[in-house]
N, C-alpha and C. Protein backbone atom coordinates (compact mmCIF):
# COMPACT_ATOMS: atom_id res chain seq x y z
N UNK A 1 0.85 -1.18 0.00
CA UNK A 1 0.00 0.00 0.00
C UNK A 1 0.90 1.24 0.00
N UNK A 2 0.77 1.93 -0.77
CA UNK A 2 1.06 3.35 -0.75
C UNK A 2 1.26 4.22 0.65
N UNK A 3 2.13 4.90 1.06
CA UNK A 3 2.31 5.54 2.60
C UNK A 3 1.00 6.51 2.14
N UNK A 4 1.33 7.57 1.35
CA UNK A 4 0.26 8.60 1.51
C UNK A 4 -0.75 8.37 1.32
N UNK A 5 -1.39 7.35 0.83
CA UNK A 5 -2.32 6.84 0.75
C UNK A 5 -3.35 6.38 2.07
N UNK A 6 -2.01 5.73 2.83
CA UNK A 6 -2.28 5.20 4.33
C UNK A 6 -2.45 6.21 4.83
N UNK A 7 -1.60 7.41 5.06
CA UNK A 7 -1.88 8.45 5.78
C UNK A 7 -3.01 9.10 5.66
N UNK A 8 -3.47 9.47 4.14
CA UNK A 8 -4.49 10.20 3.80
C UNK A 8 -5.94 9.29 4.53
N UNK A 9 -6.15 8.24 4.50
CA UNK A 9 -7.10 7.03 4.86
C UNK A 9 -7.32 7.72 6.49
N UNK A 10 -5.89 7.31 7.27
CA UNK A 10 -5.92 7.65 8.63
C UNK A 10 -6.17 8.82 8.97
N UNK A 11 -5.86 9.84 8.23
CA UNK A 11 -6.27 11.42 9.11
C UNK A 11 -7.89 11.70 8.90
N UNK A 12 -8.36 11.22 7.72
CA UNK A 12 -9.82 11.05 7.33
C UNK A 12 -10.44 10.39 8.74
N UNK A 13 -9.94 9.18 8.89
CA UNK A 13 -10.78 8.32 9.78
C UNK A 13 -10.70 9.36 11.33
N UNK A 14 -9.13 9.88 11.40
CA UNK A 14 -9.36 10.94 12.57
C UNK A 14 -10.26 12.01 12.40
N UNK A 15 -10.25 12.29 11.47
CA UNK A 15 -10.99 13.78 11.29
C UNK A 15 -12.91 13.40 11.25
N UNK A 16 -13.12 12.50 11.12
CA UNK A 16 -14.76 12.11 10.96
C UNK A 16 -14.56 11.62 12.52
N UNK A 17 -13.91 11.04 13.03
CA UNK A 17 -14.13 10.45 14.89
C UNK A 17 -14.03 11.70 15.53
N UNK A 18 -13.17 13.11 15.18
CA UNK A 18 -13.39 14.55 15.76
C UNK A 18 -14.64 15.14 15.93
N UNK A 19 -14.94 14.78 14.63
CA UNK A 19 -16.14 15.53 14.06
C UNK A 19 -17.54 15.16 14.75
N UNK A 20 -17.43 14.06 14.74
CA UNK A 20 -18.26 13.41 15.32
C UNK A 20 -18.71 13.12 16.97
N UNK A 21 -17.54 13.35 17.51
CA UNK A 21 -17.50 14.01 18.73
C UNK A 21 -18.01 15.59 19.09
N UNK A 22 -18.36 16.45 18.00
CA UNK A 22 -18.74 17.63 18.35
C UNK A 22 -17.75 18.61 17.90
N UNK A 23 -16.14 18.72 17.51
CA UNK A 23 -15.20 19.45 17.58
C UNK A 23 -16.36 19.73 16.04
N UNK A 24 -15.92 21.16 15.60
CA UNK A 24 -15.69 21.92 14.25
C UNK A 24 -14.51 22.07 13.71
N UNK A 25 -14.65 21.87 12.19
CA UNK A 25 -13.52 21.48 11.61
C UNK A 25 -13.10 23.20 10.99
N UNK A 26 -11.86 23.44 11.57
CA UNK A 26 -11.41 25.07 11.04
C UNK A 26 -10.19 24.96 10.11
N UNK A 27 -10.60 25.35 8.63
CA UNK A 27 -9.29 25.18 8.13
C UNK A 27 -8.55 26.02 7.19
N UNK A 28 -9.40 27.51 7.79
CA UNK A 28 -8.64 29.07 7.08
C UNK A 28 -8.91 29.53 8.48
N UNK A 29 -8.02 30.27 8.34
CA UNK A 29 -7.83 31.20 9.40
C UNK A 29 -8.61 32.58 9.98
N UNK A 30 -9.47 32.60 8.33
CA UNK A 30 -10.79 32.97 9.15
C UNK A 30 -11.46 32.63 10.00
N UNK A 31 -11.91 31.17 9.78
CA UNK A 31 -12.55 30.35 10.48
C UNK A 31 -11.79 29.92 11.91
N UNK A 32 -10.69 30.42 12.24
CA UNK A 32 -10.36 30.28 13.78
C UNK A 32 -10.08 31.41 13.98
N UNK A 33 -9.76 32.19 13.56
CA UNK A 33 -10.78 34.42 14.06
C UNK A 33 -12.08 34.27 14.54
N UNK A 34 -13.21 33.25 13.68
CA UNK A 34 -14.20 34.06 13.94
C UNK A 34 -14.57 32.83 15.34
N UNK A 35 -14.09 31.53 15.22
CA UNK A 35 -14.00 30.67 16.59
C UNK A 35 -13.56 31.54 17.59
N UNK A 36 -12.19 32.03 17.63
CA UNK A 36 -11.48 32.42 18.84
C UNK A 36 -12.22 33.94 19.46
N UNK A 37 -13.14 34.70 18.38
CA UNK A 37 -14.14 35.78 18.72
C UNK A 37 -15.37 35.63 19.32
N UNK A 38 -15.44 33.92 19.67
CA UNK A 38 -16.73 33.89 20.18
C UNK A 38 -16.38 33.96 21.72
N UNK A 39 -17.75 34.42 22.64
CA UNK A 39 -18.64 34.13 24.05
C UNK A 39 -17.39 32.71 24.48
N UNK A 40 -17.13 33.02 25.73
CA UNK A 40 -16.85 31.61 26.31
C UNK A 40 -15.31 31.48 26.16
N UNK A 41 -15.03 29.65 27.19
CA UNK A 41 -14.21 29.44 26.21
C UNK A 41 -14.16 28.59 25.35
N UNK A 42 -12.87 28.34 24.40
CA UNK A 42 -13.11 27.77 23.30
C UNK A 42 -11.65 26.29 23.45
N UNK A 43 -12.52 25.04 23.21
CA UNK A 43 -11.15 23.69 23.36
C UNK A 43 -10.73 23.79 22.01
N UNK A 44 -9.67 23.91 21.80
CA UNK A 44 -8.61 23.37 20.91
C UNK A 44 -8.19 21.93 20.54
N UNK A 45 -8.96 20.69 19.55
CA UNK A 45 -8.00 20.19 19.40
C UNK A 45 -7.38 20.23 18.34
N UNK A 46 -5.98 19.38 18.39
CA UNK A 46 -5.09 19.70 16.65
C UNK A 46 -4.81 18.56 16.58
N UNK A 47 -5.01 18.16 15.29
CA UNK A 47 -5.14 16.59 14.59
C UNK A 47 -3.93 16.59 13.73
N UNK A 48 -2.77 15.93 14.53
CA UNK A 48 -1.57 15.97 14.08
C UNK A 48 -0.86 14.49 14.01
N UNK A 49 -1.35 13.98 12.73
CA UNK A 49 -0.84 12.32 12.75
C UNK A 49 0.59 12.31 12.61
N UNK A 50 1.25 13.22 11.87
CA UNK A 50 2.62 12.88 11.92
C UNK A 50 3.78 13.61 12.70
N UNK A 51 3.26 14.36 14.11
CA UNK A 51 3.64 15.25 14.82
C UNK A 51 4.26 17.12 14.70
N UNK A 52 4.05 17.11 13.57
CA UNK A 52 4.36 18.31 13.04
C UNK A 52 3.99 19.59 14.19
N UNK A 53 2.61 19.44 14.57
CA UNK A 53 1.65 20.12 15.56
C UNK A 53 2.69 20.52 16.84
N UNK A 54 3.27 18.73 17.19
CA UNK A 54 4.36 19.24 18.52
C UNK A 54 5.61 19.27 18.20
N UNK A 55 5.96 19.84 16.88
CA UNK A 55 7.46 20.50 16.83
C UNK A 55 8.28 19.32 16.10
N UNK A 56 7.82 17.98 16.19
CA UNK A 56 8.70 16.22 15.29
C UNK A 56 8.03 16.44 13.82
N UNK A 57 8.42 17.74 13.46
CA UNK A 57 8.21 17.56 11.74
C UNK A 57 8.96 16.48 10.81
N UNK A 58 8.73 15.14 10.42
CA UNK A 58 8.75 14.00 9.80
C UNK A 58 9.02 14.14 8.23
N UNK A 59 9.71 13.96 7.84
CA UNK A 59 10.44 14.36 6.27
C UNK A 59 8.80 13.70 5.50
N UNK A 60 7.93 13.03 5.99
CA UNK A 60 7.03 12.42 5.04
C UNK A 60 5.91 13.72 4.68
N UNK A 61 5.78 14.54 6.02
CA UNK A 61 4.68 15.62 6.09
C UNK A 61 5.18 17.20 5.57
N UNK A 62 6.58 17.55 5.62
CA UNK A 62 7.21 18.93 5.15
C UNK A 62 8.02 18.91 4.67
């Protein structure tokens, strides 16, 4: 099987189990302006399969 292929499969399957939990999916930066402008506070999560998110940028993802 193809890696990016696998990867692409797996972040899908993460991103619909997020979703599905309630998180909103933000993916311009409008769209986390007009999140981070709302009432309240607001949870953050970041869906980072190949660690990029915590700083282990992976030659496969950059």
């Amino acid at each position: 099987m193809d890696f990016n292929i696998y990867m692409q499969d797996f972040v899908n399957q993460a991103r619909t189990e997020i979703n599905e939990a309630g998180f909103e999916n933000l993916t311009t930066p409008e769209e986390v302006d007009e999140a981070f402008s709302r009432k309240g506070t607001t949870l953050v999560m970041v869906n980072s399969t190949c660690g990029c998110a915590g700083g282990r940028c992976s030659s496969s993802c950059c």
